[in-house]
N, C-alpha and C. Protein backbone atom coordinates (compact mmCIF):
# COMPACT_ATOMS: atom_id res chain seq x y z
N UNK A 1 -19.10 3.58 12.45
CA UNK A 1 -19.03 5.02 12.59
C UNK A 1 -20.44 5.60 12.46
N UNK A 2 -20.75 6.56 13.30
CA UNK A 2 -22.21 7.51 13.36
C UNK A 2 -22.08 8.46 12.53
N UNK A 3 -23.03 8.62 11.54
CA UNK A 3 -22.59 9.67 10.71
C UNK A 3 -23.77 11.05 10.95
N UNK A 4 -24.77 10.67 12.53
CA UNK A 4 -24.92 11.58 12.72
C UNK A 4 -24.71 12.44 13.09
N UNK A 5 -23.29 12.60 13.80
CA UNK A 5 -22.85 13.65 14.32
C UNK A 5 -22.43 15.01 13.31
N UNK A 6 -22.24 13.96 12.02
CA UNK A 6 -21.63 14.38 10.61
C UNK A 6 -22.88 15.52 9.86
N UNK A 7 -24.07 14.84 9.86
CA UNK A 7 -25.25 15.65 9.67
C UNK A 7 -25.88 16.87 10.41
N UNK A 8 -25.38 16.23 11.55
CA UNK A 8 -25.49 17.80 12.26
C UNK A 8 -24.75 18.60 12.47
N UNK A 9 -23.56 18.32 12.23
CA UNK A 9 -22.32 19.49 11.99
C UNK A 9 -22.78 19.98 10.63
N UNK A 10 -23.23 19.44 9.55
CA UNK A 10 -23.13 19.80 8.06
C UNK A 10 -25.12 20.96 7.74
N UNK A 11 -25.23 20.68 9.39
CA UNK A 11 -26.94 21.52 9.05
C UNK A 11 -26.57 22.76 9.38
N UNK A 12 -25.90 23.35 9.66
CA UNK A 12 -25.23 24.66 10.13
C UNK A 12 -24.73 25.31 9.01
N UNK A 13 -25.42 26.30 8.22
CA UNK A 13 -25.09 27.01 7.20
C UNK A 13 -23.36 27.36 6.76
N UNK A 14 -23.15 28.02 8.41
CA UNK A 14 -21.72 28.67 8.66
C UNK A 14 -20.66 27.27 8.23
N UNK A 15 -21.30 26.03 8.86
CA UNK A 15 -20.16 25.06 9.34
C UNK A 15 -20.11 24.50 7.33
N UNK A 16 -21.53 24.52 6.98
CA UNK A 16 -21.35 23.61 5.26
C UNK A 16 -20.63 24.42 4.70
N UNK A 17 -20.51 25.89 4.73
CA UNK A 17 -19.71 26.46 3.75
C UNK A 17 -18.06 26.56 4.12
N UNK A 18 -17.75 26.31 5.54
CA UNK A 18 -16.48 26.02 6.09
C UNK A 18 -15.86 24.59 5.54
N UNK A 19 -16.70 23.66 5.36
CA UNK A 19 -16.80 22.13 4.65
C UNK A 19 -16.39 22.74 3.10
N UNK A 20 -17.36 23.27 2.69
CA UNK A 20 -16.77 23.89 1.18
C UNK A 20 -15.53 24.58 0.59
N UNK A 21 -15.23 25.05 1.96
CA UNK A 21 -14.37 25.75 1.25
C UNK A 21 -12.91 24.66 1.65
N UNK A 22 -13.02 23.98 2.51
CA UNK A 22 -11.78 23.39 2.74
C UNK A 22 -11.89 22.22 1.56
N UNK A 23 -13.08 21.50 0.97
CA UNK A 23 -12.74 20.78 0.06
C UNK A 23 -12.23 21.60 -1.46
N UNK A 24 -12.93 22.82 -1.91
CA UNK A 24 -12.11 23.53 -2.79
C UNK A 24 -10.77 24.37 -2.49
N UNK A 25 -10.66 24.20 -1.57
CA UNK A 25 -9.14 25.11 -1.46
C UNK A 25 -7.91 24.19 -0.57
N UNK A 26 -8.28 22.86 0.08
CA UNK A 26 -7.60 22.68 0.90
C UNK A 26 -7.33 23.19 2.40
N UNK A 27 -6.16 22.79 2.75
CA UNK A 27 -5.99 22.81 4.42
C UNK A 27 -6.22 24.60 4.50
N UNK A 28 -6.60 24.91 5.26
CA UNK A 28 -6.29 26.59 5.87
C UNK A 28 -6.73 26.77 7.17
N UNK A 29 -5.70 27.87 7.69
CA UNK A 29 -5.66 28.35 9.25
C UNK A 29 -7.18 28.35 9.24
N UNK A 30 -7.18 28.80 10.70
CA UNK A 30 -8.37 29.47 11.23
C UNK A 30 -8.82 30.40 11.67
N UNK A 31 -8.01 31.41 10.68
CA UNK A 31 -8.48 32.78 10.46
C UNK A 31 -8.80 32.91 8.92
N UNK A 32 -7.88 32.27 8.03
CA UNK A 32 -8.45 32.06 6.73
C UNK A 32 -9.65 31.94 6.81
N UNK A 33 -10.06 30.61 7.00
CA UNK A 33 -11.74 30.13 7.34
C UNK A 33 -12.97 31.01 8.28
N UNK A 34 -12.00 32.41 8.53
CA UNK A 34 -12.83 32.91 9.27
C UNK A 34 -13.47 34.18 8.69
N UNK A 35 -12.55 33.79 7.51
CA UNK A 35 -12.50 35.68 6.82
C UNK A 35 -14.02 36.07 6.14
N UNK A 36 -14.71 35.03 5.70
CA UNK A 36 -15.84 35.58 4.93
C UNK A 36 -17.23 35.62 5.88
N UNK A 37 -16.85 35.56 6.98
CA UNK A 37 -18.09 35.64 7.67
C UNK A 37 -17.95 36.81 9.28
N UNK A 38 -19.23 37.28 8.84
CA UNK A 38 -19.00 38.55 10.48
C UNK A 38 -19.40 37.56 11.90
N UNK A 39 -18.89 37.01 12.05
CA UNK A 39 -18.12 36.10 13.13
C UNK A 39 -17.30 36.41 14.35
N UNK A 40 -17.33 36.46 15.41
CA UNK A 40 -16.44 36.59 16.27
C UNK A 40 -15.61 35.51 16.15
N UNK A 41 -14.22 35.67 16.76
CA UNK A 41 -13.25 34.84 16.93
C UNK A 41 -13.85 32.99 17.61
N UNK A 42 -14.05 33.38 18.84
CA UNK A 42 -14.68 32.24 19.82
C UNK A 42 -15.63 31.59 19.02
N UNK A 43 -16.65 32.49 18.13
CA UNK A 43 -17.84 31.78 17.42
C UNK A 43 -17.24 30.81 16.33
N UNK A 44 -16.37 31.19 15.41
CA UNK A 44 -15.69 30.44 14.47
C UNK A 44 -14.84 28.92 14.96
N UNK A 45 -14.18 29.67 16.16
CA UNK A 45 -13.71 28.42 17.30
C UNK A 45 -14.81 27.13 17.24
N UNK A 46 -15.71 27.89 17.70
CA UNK A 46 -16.82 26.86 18.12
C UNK A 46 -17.30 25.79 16.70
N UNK A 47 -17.56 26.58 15.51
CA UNK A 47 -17.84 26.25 14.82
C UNK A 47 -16.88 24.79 14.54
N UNK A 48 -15.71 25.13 14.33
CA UNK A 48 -14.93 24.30 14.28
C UNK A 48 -14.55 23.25 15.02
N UNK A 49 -15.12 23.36 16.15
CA UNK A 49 -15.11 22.40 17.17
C UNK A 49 -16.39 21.42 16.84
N UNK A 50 -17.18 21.22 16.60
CA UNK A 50 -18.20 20.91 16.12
C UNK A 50 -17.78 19.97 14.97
N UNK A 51 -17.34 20.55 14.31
CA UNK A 51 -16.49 19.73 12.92
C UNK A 51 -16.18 18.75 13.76
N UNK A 52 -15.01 18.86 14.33
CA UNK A 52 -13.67 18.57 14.63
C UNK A 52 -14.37 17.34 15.76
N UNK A 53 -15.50 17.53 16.52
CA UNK A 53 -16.28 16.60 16.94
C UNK A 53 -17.40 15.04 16.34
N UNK A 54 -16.89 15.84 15.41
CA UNK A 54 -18.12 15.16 14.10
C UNK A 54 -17.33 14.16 13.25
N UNK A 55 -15.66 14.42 13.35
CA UNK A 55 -14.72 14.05 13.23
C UNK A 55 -14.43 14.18 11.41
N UNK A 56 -14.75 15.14 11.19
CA UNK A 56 -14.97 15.59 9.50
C UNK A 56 -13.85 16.31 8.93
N UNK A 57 -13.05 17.34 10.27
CA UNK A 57 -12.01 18.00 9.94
C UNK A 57 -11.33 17.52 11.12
N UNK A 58 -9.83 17.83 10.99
CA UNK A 58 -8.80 17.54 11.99
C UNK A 58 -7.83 18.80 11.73
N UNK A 59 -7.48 19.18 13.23
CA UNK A 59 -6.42 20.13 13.28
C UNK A 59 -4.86 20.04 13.20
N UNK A 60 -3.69 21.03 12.96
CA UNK A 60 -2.82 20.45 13.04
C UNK A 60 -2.01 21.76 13.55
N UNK A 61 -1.21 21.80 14.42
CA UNK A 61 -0.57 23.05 14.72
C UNK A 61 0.71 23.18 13.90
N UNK A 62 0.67 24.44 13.52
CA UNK A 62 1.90 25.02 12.59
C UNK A 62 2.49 26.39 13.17
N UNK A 63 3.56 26.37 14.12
CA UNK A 63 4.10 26.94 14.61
C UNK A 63 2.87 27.84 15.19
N UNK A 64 2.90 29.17 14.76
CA UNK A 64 1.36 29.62 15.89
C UNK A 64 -0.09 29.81 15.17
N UNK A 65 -0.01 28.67 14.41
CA UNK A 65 -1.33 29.00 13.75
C UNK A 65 -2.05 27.44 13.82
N UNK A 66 -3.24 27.21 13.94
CA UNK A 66 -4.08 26.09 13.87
C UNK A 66 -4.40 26.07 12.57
N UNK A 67 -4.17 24.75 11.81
CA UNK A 67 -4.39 24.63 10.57
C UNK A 67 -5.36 23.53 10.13
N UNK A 68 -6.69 23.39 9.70
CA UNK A 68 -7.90 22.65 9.42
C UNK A 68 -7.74 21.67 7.87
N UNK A 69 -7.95 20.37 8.09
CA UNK A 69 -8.07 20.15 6.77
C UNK A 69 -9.20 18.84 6.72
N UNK A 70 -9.95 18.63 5.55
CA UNK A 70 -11.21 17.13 5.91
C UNK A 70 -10.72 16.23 6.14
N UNK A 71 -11.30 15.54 6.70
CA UNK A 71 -10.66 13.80 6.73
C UNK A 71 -11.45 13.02 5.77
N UNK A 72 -11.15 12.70 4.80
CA UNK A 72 -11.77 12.39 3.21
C UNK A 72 -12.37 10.70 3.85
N UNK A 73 -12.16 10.30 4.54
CA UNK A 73 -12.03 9.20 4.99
C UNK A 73 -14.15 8.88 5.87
N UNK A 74 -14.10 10.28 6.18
CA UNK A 74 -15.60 10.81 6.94
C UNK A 74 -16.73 11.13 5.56
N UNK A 75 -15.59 12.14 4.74
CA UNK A 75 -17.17 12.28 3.59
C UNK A 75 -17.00 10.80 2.62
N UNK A 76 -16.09 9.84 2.42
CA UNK A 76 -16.27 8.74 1.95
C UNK A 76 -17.36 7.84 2.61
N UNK A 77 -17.34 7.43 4.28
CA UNK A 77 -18.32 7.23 4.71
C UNK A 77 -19.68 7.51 4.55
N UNK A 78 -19.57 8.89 4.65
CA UNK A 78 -21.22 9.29 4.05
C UNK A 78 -21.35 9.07 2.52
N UNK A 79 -20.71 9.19 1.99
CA UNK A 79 -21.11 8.99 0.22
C UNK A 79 -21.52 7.48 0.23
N UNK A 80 -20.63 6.81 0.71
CA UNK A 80 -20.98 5.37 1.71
C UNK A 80 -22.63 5.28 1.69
N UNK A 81 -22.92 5.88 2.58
CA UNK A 81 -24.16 5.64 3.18
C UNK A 81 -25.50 6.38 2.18
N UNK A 82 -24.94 7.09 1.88
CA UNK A 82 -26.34 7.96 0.65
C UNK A 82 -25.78 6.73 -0.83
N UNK A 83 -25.10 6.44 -1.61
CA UNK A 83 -25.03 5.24 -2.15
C UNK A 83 -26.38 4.09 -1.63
N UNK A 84 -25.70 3.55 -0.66
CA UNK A 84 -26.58 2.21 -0.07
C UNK A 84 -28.36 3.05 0.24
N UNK A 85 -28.65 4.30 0.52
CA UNK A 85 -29.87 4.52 0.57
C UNK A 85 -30.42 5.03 -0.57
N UNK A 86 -29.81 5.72 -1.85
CA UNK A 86 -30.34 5.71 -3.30
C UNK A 86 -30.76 4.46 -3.67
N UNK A 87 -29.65 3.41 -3.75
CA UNK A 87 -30.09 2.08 -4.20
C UNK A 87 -30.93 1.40 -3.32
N UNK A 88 -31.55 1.18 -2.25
CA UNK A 88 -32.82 1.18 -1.24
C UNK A 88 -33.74 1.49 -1.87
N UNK A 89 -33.97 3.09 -2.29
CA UNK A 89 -35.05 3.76 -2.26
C UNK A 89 -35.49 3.38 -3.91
N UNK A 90 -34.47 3.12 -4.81
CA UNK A 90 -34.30 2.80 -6.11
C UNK A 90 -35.42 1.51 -6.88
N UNK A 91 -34.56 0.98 -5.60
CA UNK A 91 -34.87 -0.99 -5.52
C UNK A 91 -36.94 -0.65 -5.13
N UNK A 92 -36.55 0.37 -4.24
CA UNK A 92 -38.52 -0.02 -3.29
C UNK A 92 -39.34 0.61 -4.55
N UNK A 93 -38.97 1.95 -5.63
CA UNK A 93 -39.55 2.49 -6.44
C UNK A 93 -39.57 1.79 -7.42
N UNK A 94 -38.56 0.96 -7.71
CA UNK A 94 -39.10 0.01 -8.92
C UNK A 94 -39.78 -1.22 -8.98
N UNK A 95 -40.09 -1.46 -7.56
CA UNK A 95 -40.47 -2.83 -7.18
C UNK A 95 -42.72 -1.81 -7.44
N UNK A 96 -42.43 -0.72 -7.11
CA UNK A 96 -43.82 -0.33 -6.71
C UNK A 96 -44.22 -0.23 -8.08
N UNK A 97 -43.70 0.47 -9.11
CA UNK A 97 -43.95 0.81 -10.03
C UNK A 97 -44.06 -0.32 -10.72
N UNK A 98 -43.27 -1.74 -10.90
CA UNK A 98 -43.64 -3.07 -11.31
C UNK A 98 -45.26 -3.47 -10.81
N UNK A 99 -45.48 -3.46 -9.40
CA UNK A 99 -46.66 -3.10 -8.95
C UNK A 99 -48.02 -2.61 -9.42
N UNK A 100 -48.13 -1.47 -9.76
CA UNK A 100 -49.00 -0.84 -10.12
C UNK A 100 -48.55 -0.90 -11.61
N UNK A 101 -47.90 -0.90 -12.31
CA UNK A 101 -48.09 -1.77 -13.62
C UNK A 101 -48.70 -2.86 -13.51
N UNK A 102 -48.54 -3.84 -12.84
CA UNK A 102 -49.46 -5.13 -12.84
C UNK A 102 -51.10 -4.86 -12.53
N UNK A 103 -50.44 -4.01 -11.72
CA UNK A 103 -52.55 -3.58 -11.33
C UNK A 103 -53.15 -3.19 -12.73
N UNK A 104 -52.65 -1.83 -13.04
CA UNK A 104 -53.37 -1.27 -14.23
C UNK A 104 -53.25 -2.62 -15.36
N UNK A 105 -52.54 -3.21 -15.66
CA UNK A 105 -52.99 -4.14 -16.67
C UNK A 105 -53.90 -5.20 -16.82
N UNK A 106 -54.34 -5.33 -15.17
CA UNK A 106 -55.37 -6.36 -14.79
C UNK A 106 -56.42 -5.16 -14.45
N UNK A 107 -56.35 -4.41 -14.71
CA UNK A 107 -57.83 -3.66 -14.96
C UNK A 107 -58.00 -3.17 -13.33
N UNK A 108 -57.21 -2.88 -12.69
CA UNK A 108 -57.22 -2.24 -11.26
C UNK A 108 -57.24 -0.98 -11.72
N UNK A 109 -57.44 -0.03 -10.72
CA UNK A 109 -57.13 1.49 -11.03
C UNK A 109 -55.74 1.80 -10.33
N UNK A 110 -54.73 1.21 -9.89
CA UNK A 110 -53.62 1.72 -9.50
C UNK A 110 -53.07 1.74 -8.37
């Protein structure tokens, strides 16, 4: 799975706080999700399409309303992937810092 599509749905101010609010509140239409922002209809659409491309949220029809909820399954992936690059970046900073400890004790400058 590409989780860049995921990053660029999530760089969109409008779209992270649409992400927010469906993980604190759960599933909601898409007029709920539309209410806190001066938004046109189509623009919020879009927004959500974007998600929904990124494959982060999924829709579900409820008689006449479109109803949004995450696919926990997408931000597990990414927690996935920032995991494995903390411990990367973890592993290279302590390997450097072992490093330049060895220098400075052999009388290097660092």
């Amino acid at each position: 799975m590409s989780l860049a599509p995921l990053f660029n749905a999530l760089g969109d101010p409008t779209r992270f706080a649409i992400v927010e609010r469906l993980l604190a509140e759960g599933e909601a239409s898409a007029g709920a999700l539309a209410e806190p922002f001066a938004l046109s209809k189509p623009a919020i659409s879009r927004h959500l399409r974007v998600l929904e491309d990124a494959d982060l949220i999924e829709r579900r029809i409820d008689g006449q309303y479109r109803k949004f909820r995450i696919r926990p399954e997408v931000l597990a992936a990414a927690a996935d992937w920032f995991d494995e690059a903390r411990r990367f970046w973890s592993a290279s900073l302590d390997r450097l810092e072992t490093h330049l400890d060895k220098r400075r004790k052999e009388g290097g400058h660092g």
